[in-house]
N, C-alpha and C. Protein backbone atom coordinates (compact mmCIF):
# COMPACT_ATOMS: atom_id res chain seq x y z
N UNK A 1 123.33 76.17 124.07
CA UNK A 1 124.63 76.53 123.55
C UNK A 1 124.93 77.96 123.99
N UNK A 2 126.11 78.14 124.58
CA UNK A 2 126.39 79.17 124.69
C UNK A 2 126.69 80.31 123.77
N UNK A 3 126.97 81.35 124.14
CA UNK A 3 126.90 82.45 122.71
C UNK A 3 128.71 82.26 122.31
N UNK A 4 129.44 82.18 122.85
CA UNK A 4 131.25 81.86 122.43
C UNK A 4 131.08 80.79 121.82
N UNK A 5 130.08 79.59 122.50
CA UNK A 5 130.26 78.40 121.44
C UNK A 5 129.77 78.48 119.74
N UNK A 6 128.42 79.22 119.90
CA UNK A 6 127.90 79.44 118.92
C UNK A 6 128.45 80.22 117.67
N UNK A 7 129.59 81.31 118.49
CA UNK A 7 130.29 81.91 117.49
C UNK A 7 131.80 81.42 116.95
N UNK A 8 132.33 80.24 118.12
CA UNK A 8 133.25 79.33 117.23
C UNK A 8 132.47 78.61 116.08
N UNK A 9 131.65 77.73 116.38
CA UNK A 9 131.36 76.94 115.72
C UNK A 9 130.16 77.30 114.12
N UNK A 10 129.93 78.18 114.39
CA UNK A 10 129.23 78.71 112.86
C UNK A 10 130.19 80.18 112.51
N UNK A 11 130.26 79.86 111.45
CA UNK A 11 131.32 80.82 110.31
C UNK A 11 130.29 82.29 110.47
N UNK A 12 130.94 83.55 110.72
CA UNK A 12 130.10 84.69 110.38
C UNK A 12 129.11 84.62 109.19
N UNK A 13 129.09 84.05 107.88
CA UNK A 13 128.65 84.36 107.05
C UNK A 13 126.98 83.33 107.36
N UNK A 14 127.09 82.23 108.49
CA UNK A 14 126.38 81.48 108.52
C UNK A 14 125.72 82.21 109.67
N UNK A 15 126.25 82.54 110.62
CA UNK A 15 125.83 83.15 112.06
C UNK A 15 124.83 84.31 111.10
N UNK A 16 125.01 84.56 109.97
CA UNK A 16 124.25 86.18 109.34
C UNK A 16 123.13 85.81 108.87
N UNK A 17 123.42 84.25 108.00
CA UNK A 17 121.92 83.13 107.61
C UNK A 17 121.39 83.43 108.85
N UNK A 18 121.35 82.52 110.21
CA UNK A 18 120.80 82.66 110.82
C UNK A 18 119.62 83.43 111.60
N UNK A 19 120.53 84.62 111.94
CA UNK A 19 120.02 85.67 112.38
C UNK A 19 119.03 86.03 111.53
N UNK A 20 119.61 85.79 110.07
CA UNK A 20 118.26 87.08 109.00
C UNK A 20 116.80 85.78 109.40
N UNK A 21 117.42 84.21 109.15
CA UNK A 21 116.10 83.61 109.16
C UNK A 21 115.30 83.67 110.50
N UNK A 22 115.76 84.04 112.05
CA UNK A 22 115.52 84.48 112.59
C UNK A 22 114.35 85.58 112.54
N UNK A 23 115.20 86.43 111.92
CA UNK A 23 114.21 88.07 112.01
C UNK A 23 113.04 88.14 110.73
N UNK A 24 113.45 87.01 110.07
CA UNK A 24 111.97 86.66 109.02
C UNK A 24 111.22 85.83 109.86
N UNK A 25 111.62 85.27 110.19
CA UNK A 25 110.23 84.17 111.05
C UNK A 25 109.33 85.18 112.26
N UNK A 26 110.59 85.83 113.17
CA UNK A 26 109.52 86.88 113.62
C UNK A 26 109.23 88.17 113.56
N UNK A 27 109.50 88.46 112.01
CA UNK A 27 108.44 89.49 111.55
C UNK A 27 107.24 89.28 110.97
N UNK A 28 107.53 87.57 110.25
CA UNK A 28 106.34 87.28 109.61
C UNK A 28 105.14 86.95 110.94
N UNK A 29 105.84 86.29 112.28
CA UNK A 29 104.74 85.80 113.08
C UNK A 29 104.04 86.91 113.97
N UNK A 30 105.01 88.34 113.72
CA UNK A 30 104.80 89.40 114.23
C UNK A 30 102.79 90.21 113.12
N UNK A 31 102.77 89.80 112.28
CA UNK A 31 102.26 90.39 111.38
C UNK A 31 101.24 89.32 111.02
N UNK A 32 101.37 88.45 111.26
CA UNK A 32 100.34 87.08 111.31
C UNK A 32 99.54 87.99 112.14
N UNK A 33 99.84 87.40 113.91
CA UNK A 33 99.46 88.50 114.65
C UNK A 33 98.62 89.26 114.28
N UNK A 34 99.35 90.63 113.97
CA UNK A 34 98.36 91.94 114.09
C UNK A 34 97.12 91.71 112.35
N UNK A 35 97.43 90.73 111.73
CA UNK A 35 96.56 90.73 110.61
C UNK A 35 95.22 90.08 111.03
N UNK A 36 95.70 88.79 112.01
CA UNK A 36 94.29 88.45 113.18
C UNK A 36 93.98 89.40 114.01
N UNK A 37 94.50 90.26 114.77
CA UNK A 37 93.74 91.31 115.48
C UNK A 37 92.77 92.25 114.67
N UNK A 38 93.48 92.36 113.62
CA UNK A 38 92.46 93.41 112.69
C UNK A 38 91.11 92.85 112.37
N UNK A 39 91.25 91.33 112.21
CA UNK A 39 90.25 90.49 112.08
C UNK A 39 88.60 91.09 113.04
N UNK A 40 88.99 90.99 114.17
CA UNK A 40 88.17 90.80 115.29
C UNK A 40 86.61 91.48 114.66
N UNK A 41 86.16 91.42 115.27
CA UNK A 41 84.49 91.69 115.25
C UNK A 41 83.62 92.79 115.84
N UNK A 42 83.40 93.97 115.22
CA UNK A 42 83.80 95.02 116.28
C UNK A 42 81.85 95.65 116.27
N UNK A 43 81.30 96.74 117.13
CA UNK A 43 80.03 97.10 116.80
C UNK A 43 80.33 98.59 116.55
N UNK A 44 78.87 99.04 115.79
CA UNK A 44 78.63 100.37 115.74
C UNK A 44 77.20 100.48 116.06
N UNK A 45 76.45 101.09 117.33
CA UNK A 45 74.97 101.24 117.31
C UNK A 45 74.76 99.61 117.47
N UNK A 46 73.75 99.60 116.60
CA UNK A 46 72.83 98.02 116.35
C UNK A 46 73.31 96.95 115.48
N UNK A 47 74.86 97.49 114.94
CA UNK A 47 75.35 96.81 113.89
C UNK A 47 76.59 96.01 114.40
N UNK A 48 76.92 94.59 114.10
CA UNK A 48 78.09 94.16 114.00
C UNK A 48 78.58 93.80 112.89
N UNK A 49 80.11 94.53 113.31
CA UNK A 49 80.59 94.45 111.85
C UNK A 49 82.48 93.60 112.14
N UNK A 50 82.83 93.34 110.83
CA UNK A 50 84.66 92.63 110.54
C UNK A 50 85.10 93.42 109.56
N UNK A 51 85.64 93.78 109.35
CA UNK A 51 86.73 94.31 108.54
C UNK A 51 87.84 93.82 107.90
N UNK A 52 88.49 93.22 107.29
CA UNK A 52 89.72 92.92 106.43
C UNK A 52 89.67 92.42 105.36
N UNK A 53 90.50 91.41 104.83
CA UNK A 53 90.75 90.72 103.36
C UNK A 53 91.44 91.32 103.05
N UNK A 54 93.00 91.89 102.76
CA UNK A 54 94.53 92.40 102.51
C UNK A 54 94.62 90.65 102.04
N UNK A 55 95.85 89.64 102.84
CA UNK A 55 96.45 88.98 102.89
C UNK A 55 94.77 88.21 102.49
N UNK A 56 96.08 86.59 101.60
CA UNK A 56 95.12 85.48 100.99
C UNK A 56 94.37 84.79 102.31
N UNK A 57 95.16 84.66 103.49
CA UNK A 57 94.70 83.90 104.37
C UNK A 57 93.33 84.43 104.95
N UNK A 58 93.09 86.29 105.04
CA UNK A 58 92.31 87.35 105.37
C UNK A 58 90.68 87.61 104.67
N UNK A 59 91.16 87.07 103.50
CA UNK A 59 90.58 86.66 102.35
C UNK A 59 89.44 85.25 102.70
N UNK A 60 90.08 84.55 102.76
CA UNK A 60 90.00 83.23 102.98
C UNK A 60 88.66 83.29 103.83
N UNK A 61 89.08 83.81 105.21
CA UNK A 61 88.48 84.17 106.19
C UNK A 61 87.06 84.85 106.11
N UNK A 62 87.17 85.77 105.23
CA UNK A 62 86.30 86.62 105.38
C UNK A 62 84.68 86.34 104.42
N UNK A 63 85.71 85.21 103.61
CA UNK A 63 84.79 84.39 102.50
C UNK A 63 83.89 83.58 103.35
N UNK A 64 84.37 82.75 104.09
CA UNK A 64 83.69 81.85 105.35
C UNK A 64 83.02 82.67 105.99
N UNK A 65 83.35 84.10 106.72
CA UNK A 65 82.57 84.31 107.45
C UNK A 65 81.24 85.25 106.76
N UNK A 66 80.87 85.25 105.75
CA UNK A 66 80.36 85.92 105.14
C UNK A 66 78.70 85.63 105.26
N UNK A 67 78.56 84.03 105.51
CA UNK A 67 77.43 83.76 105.50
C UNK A 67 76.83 84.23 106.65
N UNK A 68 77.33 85.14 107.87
CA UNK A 68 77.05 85.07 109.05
C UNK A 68 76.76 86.46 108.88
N UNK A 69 77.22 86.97 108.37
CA UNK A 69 76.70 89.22 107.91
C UNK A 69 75.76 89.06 106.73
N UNK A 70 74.75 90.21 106.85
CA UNK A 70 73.79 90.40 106.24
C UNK A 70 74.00 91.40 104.64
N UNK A 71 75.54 92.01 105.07
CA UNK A 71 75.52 93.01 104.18
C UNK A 71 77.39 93.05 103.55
N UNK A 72 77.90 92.98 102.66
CA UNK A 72 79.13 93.63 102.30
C UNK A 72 79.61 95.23 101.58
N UNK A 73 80.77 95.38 102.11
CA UNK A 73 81.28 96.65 101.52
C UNK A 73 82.28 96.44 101.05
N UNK A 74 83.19 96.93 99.61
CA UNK A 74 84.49 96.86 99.10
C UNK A 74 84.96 98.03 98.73
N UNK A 75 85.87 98.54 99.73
CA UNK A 75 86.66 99.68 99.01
C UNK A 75 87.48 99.11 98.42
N UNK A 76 87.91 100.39 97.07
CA UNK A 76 88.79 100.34 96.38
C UNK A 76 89.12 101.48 95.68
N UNK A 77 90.51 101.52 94.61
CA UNK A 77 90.72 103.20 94.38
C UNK A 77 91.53 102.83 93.01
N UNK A 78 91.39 103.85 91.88
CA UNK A 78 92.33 103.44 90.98
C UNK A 78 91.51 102.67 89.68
N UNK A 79 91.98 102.11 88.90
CA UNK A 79 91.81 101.55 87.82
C UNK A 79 92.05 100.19 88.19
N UNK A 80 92.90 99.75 88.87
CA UNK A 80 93.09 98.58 89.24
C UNK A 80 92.38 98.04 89.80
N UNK A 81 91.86 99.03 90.97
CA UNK A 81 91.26 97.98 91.87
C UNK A 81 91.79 97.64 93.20
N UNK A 82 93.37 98.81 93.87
CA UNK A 82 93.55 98.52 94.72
C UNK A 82 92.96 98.67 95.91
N UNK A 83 93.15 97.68 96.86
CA UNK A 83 92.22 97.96 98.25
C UNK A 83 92.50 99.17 99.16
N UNK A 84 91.92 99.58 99.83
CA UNK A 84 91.90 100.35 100.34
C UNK A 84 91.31 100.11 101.87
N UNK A 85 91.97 100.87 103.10
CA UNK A 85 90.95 100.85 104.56
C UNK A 85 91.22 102.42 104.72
N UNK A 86 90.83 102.47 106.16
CA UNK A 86 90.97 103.68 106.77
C UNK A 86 89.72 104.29 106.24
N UNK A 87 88.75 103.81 105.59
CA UNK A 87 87.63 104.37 105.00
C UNK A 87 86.52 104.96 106.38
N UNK A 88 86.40 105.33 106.63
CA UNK A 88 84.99 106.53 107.38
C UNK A 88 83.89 105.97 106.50
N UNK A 89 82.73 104.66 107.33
CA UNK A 89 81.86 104.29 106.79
C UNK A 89 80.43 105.33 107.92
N UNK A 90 79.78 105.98 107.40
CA UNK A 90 78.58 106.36 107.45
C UNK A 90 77.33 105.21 107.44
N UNK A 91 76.26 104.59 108.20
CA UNK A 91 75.18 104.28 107.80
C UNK A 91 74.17 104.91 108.14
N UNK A 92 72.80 105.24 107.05
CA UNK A 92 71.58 105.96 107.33
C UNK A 92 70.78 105.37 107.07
N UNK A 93 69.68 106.05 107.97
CA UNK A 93 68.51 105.30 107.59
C UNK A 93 67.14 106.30 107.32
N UNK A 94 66.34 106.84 106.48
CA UNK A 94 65.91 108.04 106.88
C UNK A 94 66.17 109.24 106.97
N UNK A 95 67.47 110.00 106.56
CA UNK A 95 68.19 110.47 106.51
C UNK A 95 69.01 110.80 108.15
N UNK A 96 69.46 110.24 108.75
CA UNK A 96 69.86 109.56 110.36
C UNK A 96 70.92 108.92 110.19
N UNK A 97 71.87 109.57 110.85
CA UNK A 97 72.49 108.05 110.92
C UNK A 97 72.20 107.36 112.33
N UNK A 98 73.00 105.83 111.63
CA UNK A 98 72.71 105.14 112.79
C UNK A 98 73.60 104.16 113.29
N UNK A 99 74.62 104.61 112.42
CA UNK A 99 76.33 103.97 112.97
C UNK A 99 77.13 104.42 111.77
N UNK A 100 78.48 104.41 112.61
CA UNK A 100 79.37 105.12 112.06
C UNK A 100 80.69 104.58 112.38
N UNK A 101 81.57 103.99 111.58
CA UNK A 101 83.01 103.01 112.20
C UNK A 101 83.96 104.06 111.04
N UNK A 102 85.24 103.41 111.20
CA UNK A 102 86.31 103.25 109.97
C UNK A 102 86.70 101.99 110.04
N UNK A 103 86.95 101.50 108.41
CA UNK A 103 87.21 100.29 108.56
C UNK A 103 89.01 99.94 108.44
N UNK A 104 89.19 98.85 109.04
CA UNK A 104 90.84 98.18 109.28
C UNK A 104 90.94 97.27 107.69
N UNK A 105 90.09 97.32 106.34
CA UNK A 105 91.22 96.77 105.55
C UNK A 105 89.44 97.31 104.28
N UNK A 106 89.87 96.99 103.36
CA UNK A 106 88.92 96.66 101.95
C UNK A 106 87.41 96.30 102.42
N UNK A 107 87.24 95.09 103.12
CA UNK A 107 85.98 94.76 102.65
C UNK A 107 85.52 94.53 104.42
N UNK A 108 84.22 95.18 104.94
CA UNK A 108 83.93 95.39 105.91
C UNK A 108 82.34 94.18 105.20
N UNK A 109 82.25 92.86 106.44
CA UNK A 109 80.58 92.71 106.62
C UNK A 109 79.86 93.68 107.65
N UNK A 110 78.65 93.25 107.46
CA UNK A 110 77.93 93.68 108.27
C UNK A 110 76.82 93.07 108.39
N UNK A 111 76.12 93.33 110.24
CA UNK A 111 74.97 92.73 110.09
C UNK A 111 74.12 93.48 111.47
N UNK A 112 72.68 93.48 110.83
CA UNK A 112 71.78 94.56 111.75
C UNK A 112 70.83 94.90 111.24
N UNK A 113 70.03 95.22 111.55
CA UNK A 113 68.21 95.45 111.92
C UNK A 113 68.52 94.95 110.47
N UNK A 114 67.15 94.44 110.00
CA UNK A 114 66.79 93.97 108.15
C UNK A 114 66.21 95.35 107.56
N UNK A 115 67.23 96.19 106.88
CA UNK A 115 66.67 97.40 106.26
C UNK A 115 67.36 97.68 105.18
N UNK A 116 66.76 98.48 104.59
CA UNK A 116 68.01 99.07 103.62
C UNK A 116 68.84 100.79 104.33
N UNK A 117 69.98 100.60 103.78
CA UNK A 117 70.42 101.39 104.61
C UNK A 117 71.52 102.71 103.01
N UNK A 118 71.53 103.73 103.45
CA UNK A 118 72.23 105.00 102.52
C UNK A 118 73.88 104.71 103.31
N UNK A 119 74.75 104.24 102.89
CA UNK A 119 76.02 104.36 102.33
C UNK A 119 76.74 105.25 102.41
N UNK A 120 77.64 106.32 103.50
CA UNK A 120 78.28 107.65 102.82
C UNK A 120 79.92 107.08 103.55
N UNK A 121 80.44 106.82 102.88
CA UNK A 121 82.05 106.42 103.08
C UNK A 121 83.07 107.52 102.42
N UNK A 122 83.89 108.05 103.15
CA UNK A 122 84.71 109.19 102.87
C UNK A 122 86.70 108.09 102.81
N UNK A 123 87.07 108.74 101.78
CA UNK A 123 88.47 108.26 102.02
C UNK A 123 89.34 109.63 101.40
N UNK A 124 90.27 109.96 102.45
CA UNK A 124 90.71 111.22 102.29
C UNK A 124 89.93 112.54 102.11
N UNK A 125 89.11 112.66 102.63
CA UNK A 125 88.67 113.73 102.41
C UNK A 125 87.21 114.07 101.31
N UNK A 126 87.02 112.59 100.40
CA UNK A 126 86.61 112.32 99.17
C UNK A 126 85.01 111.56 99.70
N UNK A 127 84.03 111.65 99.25
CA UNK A 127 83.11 110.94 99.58
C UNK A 127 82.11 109.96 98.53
N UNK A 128 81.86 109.49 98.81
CA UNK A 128 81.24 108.08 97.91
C UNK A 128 79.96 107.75 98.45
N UNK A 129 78.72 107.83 98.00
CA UNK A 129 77.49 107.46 98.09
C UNK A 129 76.70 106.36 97.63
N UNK A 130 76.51 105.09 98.38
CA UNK A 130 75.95 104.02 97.71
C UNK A 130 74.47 103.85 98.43
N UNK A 131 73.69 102.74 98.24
CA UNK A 131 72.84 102.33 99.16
C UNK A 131 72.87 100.70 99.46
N UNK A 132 72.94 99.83 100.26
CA UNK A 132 73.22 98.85 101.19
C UNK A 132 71.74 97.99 101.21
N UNK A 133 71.21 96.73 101.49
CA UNK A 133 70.46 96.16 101.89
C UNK A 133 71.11 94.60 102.48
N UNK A 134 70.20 93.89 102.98
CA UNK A 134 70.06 92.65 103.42
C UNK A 134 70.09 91.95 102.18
N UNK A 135 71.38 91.11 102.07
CA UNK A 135 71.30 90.41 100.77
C UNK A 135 72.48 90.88 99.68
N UNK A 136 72.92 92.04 100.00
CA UNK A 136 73.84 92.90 99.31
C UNK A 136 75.07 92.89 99.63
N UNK A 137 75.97 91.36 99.21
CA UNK A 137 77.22 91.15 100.30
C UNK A 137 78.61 91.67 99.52
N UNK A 138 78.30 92.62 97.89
CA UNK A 138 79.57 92.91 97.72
C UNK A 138 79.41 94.06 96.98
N UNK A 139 79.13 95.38 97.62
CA UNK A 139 78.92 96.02 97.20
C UNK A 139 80.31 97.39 97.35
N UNK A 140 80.42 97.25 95.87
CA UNK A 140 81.74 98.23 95.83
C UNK A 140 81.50 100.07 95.21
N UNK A 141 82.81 100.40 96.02
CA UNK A 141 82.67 101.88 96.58
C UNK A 141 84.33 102.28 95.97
N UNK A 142 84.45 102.68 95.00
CA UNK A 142 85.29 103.08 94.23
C UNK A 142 85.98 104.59 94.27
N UNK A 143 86.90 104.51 94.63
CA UNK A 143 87.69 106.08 94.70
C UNK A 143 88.93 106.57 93.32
């Protein structure tokens, strides 16, 4: 259809439906997208690690892949409980580190050498001290 036809034949107020359902479908498929890229599977040192759970679908995901990492992390901040990324995760071993990421959403797995490992995650400036092992898949870090 041409664009003259399109604008005889649908009323402005409908041509405006359109367009908006338009620019919802691809913002939402825009953001689908980058919520799977954040997904991906990334290393630090000897460690591979995922990052996300924001969105239910992210969630979903991260529940499944869980059996496959040795270790979990959950930021969060507040009384509530909201999630948090951009966190500066530290791991030590010995007092060493031995990888070092930031994470892309709340809850980062992980998986690498079978140890226990010292915890130092900074968000804003703020730092948080836990300790980590094999077996330890939800371990939360509160700001």
């Amino acid at each position: 259809m041409q664009a003259d036809q399109f604008v005889r034949k649908y009323p402005v107020r409908r041509q405006a439906r359109i367009w908006c359902a338009v620019g919802v479908f691809t913002a939402s498929l825009g953001m689908s997208m980058a919520a799977n890229a954040d997904m991906s599977t990334s290393t630090a040192g000897p460690f591979t690690y995922v990052c996300g759970g924001v969105a239910a679908d992210e969630q979903a995901e991260m529940r499944s892949e869980a059996r496959n990492y040795d270790m979990g992390l959950l930021f969060t901040q507040g009384g509530r409980g909201e999630y948090l990324s951009d966190v500066n995760v530290k791991l030590m071993r010995n007092g060493k580190e031995v990888a070092q990421f930031t994470s892309t959403g709340p809850r980062c797995l992980i998986k690498g050498p079978r140890a226990s490992y010292q915890v130092v995650a900074t968000y804003e400036g703020m730092s948080k001290r836990t300790t980590v092992a094999p077996g330890d898949k939800n371990v939360q870090l509160r700001w």
